[in-house]
N, C-alpha and C. Protein backbone atom coordinates (compact mmCIF):
# COMPACT_ATOMS: atom_id res chain seq x y z
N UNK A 1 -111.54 133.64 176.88
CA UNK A 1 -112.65 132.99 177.58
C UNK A 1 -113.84 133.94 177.63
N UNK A 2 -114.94 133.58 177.35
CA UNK A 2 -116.24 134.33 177.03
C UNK A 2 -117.07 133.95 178.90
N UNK A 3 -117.47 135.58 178.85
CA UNK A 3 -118.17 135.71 180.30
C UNK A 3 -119.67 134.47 180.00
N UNK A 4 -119.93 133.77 181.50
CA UNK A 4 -120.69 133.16 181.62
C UNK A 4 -122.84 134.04 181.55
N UNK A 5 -123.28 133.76 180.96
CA UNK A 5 -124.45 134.17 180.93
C UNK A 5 -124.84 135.04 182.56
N UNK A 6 -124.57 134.03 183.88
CA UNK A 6 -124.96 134.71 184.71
C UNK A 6 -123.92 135.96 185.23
N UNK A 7 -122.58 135.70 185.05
CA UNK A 7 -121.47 136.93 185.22
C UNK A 7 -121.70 137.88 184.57
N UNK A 8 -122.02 137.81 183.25
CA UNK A 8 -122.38 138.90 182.52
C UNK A 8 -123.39 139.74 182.87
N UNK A 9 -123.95 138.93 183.35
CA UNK A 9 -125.75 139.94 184.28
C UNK A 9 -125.25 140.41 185.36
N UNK A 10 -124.60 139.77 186.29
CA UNK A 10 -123.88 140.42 187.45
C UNK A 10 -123.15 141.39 187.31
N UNK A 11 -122.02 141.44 186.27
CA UNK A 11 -121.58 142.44 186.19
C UNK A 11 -122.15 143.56 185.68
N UNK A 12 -123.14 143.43 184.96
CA UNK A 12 -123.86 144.70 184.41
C UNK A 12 -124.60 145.11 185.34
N UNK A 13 -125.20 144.55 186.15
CA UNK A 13 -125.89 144.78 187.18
C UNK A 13 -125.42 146.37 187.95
N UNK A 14 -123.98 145.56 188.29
CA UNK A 14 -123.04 146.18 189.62
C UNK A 14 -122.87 147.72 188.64
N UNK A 15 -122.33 147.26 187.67
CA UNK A 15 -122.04 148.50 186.58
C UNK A 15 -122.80 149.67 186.58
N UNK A 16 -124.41 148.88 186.30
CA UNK A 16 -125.30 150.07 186.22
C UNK A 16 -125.72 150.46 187.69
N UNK A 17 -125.52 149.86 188.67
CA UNK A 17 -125.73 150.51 189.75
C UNK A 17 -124.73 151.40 190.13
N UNK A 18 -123.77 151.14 190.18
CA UNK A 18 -122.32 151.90 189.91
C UNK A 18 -122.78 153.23 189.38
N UNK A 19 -122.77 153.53 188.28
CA UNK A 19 -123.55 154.63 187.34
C UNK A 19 -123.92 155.04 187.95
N UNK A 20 -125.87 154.53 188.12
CA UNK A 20 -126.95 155.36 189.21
C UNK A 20 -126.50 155.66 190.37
N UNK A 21 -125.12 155.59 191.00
CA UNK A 21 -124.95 156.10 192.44
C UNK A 21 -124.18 157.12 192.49
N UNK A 22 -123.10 157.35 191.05
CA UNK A 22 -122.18 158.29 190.56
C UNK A 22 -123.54 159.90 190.26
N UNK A 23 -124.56 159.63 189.62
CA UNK A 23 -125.60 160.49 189.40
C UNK A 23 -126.18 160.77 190.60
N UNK A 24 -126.52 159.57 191.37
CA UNK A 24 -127.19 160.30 192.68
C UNK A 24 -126.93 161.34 193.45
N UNK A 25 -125.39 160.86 193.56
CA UNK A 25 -124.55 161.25 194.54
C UNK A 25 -124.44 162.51 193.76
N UNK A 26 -124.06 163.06 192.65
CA UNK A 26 -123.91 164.32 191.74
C UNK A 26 -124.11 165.63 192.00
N UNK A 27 -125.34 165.42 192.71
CA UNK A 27 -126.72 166.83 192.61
C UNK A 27 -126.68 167.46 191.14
N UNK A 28 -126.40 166.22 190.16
CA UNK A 28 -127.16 166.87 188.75
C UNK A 28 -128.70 166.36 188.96
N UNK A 29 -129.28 167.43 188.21
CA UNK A 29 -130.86 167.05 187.92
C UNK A 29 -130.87 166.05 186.49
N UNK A 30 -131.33 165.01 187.16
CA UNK A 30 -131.23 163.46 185.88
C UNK A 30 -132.22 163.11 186.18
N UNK A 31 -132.81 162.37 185.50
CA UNK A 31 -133.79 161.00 185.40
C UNK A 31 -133.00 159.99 185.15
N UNK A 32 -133.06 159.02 185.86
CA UNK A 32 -132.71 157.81 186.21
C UNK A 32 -133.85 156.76 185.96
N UNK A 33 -133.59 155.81 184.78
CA UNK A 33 -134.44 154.88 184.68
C UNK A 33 -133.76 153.27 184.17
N UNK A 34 -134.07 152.57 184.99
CA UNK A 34 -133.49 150.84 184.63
C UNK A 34 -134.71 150.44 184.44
N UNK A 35 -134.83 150.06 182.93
CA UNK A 35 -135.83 149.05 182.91
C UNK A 35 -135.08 147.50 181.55
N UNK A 36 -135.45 146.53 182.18
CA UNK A 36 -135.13 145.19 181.43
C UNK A 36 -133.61 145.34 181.09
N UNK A 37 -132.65 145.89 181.85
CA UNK A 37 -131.62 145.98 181.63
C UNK A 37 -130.96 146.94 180.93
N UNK A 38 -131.78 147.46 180.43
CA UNK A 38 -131.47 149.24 179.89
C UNK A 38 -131.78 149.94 180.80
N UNK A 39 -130.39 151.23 181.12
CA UNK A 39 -130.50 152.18 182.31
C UNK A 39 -130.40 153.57 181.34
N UNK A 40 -131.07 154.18 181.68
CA UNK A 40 -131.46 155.75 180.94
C UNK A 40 -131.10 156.60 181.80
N UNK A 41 -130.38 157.69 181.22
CA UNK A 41 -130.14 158.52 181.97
C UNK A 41 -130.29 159.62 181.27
N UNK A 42 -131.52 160.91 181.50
CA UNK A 42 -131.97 161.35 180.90
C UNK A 42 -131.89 163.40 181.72
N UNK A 43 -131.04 163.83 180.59
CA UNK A 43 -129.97 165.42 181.39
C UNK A 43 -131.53 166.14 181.54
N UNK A 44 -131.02 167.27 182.26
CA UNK A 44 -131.81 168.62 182.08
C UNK A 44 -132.13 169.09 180.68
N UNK A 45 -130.84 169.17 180.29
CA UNK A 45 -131.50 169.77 178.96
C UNK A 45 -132.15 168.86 177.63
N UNK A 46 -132.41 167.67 178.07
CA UNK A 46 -133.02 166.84 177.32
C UNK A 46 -132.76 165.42 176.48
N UNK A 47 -131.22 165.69 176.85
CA UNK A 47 -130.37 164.27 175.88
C UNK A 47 -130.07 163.35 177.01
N UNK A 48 -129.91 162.48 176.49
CA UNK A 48 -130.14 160.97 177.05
C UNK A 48 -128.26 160.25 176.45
N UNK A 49 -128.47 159.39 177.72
CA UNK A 49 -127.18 158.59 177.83
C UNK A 49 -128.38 156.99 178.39
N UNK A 50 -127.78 156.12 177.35
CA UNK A 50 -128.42 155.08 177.62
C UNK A 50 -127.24 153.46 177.47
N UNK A 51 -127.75 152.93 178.40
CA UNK A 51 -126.44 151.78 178.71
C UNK A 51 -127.44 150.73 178.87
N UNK A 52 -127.04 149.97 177.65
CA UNK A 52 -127.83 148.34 177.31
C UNK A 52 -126.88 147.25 177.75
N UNK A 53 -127.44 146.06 178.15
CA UNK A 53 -127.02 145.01 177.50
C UNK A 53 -126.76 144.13 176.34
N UNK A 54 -126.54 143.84 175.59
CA UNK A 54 -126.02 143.28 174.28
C UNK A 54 -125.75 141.60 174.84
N UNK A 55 -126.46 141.08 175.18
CA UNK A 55 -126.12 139.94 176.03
C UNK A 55 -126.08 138.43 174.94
N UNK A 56 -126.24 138.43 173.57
CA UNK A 56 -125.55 137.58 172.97
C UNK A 56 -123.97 138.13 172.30
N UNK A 57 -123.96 139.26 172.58
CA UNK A 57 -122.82 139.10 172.34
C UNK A 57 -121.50 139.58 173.70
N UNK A 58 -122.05 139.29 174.95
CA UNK A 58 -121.65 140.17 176.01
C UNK A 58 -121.03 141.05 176.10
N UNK A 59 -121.65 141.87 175.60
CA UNK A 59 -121.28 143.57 175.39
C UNK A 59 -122.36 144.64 176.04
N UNK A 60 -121.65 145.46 176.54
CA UNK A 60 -122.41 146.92 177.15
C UNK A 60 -122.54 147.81 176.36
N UNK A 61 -123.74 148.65 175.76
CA UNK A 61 -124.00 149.27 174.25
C UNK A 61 -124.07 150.65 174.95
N UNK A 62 -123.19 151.55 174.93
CA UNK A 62 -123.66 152.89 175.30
C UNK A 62 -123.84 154.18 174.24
N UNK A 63 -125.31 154.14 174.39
CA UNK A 63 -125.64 155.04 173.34
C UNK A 63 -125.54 156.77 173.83
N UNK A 64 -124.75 157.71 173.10
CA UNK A 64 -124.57 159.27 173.56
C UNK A 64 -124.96 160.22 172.55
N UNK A 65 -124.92 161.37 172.82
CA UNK A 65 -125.39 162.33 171.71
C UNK A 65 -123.97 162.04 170.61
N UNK A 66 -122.89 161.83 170.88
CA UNK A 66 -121.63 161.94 170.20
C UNK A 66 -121.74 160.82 169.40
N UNK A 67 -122.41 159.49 169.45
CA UNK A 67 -122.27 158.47 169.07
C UNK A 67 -122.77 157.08 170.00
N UNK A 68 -122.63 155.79 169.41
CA UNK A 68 -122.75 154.58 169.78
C UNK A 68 -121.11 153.93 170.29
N UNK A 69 -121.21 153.31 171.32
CA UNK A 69 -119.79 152.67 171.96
C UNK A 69 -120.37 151.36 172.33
N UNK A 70 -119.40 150.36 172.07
CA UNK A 70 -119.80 148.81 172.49
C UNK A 70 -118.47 148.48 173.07
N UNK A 71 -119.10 147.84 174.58
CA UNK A 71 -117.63 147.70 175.74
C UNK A 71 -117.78 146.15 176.05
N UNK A 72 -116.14 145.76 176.09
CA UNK A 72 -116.10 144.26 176.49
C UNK A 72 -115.53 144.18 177.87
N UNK A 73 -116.02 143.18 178.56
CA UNK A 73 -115.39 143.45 179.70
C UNK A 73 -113.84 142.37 179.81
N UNK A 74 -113.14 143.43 180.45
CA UNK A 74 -111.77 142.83 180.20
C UNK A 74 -111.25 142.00 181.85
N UNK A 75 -111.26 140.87 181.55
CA UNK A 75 -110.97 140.10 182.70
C UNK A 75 -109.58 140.68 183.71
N UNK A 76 -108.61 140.94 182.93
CA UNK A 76 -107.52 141.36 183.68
C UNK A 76 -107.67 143.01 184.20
N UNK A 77 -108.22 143.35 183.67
CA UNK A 77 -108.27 144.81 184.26
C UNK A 77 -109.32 144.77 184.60
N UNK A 78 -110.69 143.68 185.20
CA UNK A 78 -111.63 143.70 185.67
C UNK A 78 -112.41 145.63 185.59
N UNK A 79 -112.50 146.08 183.98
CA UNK A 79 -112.94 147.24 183.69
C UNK A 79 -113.56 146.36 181.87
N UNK A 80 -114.65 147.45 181.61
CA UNK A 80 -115.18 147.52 180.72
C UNK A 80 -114.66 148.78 180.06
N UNK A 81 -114.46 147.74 178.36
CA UNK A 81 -113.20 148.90 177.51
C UNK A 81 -113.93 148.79 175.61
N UNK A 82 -114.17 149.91 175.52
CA UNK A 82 -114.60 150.11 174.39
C UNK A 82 -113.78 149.62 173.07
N UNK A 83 -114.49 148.91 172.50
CA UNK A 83 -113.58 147.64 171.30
C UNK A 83 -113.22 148.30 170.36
N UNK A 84 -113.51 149.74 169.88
CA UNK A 84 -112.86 150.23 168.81
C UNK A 84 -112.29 151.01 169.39
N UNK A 85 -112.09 152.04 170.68
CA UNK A 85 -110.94 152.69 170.83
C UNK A 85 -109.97 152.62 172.33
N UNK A 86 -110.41 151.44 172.94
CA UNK A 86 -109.78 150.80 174.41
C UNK A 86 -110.49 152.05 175.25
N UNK A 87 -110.77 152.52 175.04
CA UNK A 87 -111.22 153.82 176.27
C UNK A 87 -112.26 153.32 177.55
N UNK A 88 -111.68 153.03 178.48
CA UNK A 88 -111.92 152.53 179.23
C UNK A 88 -113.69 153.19 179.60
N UNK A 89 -114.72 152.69 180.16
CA UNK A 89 -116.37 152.95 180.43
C UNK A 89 -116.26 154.24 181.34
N UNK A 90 -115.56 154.31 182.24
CA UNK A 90 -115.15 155.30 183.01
C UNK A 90 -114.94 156.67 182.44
N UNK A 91 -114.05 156.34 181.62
CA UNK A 91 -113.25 157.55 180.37
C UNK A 91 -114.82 158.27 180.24
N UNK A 92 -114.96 157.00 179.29
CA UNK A 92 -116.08 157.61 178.10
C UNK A 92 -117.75 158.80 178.95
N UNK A 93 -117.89 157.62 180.29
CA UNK A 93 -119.09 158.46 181.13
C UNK A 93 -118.58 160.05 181.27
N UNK A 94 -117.71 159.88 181.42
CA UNK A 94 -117.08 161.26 182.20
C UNK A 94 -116.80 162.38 180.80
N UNK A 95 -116.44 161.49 179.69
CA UNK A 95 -116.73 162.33 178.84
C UNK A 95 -117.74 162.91 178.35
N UNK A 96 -118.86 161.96 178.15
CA UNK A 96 -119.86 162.58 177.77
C UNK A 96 -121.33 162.85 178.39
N UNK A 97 -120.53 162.95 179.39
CA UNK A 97 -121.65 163.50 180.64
C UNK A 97 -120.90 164.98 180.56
N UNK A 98 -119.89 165.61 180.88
CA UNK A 98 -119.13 166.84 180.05
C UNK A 98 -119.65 167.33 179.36
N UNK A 99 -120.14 166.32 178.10
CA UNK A 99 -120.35 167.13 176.85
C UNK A 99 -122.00 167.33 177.04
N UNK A 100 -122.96 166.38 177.41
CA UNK A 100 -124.03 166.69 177.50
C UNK A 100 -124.64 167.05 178.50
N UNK A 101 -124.06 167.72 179.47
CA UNK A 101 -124.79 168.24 180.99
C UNK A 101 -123.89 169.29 181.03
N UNK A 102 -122.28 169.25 180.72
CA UNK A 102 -121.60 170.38 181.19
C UNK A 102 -121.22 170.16 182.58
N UNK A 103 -121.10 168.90 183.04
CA UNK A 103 -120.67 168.80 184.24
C UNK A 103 -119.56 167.64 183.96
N UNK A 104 -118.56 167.81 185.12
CA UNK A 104 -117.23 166.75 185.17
C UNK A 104 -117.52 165.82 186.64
N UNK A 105 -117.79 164.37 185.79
CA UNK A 105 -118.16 163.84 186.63
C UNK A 105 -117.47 162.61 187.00
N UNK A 106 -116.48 161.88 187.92
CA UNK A 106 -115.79 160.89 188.51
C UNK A 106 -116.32 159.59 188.23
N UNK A 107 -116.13 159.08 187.50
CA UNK A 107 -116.33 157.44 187.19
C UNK A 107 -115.02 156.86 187.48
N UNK A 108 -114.61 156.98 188.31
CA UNK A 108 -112.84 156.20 188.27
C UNK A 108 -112.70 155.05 188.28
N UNK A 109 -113.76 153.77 188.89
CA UNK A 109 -113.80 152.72 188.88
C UNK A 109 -114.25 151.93 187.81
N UNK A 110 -114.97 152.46 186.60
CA UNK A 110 -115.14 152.01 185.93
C UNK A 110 -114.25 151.50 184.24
């Protein structure tokens, strides 16, 4: 069953606020920017983590220095899971916020 146009916005919504509160809360030095549904998140030292919508195909596009990831959201595990390697959105933030800040950062809900 394919998410409804407005669930899909809701949940991305919650998602990316989710995110921006994991950074707030951090005391990393970030830039934080949501605009039209793209949330930027932009390190100290200059690289960027950016989380789109993909909304014809309801997918979450997270672009990293390591690469591109496209996440579906999985109804039963009410989590967003990356389609080529299941790694749950959570996993992946925490990974490569690691790799590009050098900090270990708690996404557990995601």
């Amino acid at each position: 069953m394919s998410l409804s146009e407005a669930r899909f916005h809701d949940l991305i919504d919650a998602v990316q606020q989710e995110i921006e509160d994991v950074f707030d809360d951090s005391g990393l030095d970030v830039d934080l920017e949501n605009s039209a549904g793209v949330l930027t998140v932009r390190f100290e030292n200059g690289s960027q983590l950016i989380l789109s919508r993909q909304e014809p195909l309801r997918q979450l596009w997270v672009a990293a220095r390591s690469g591109g990831f496209h996440f579906d959201y999985d109804e039963s595990s009410e989590r967003w899971i990356c389609d080529s390697s299941d790694e749950p959105l959570g996993e992946l933030l925490a990974r490569v916020t690691h790799e590009q800040a050098g900090e270990a950062l708690e996404f557990e809900e995601l």
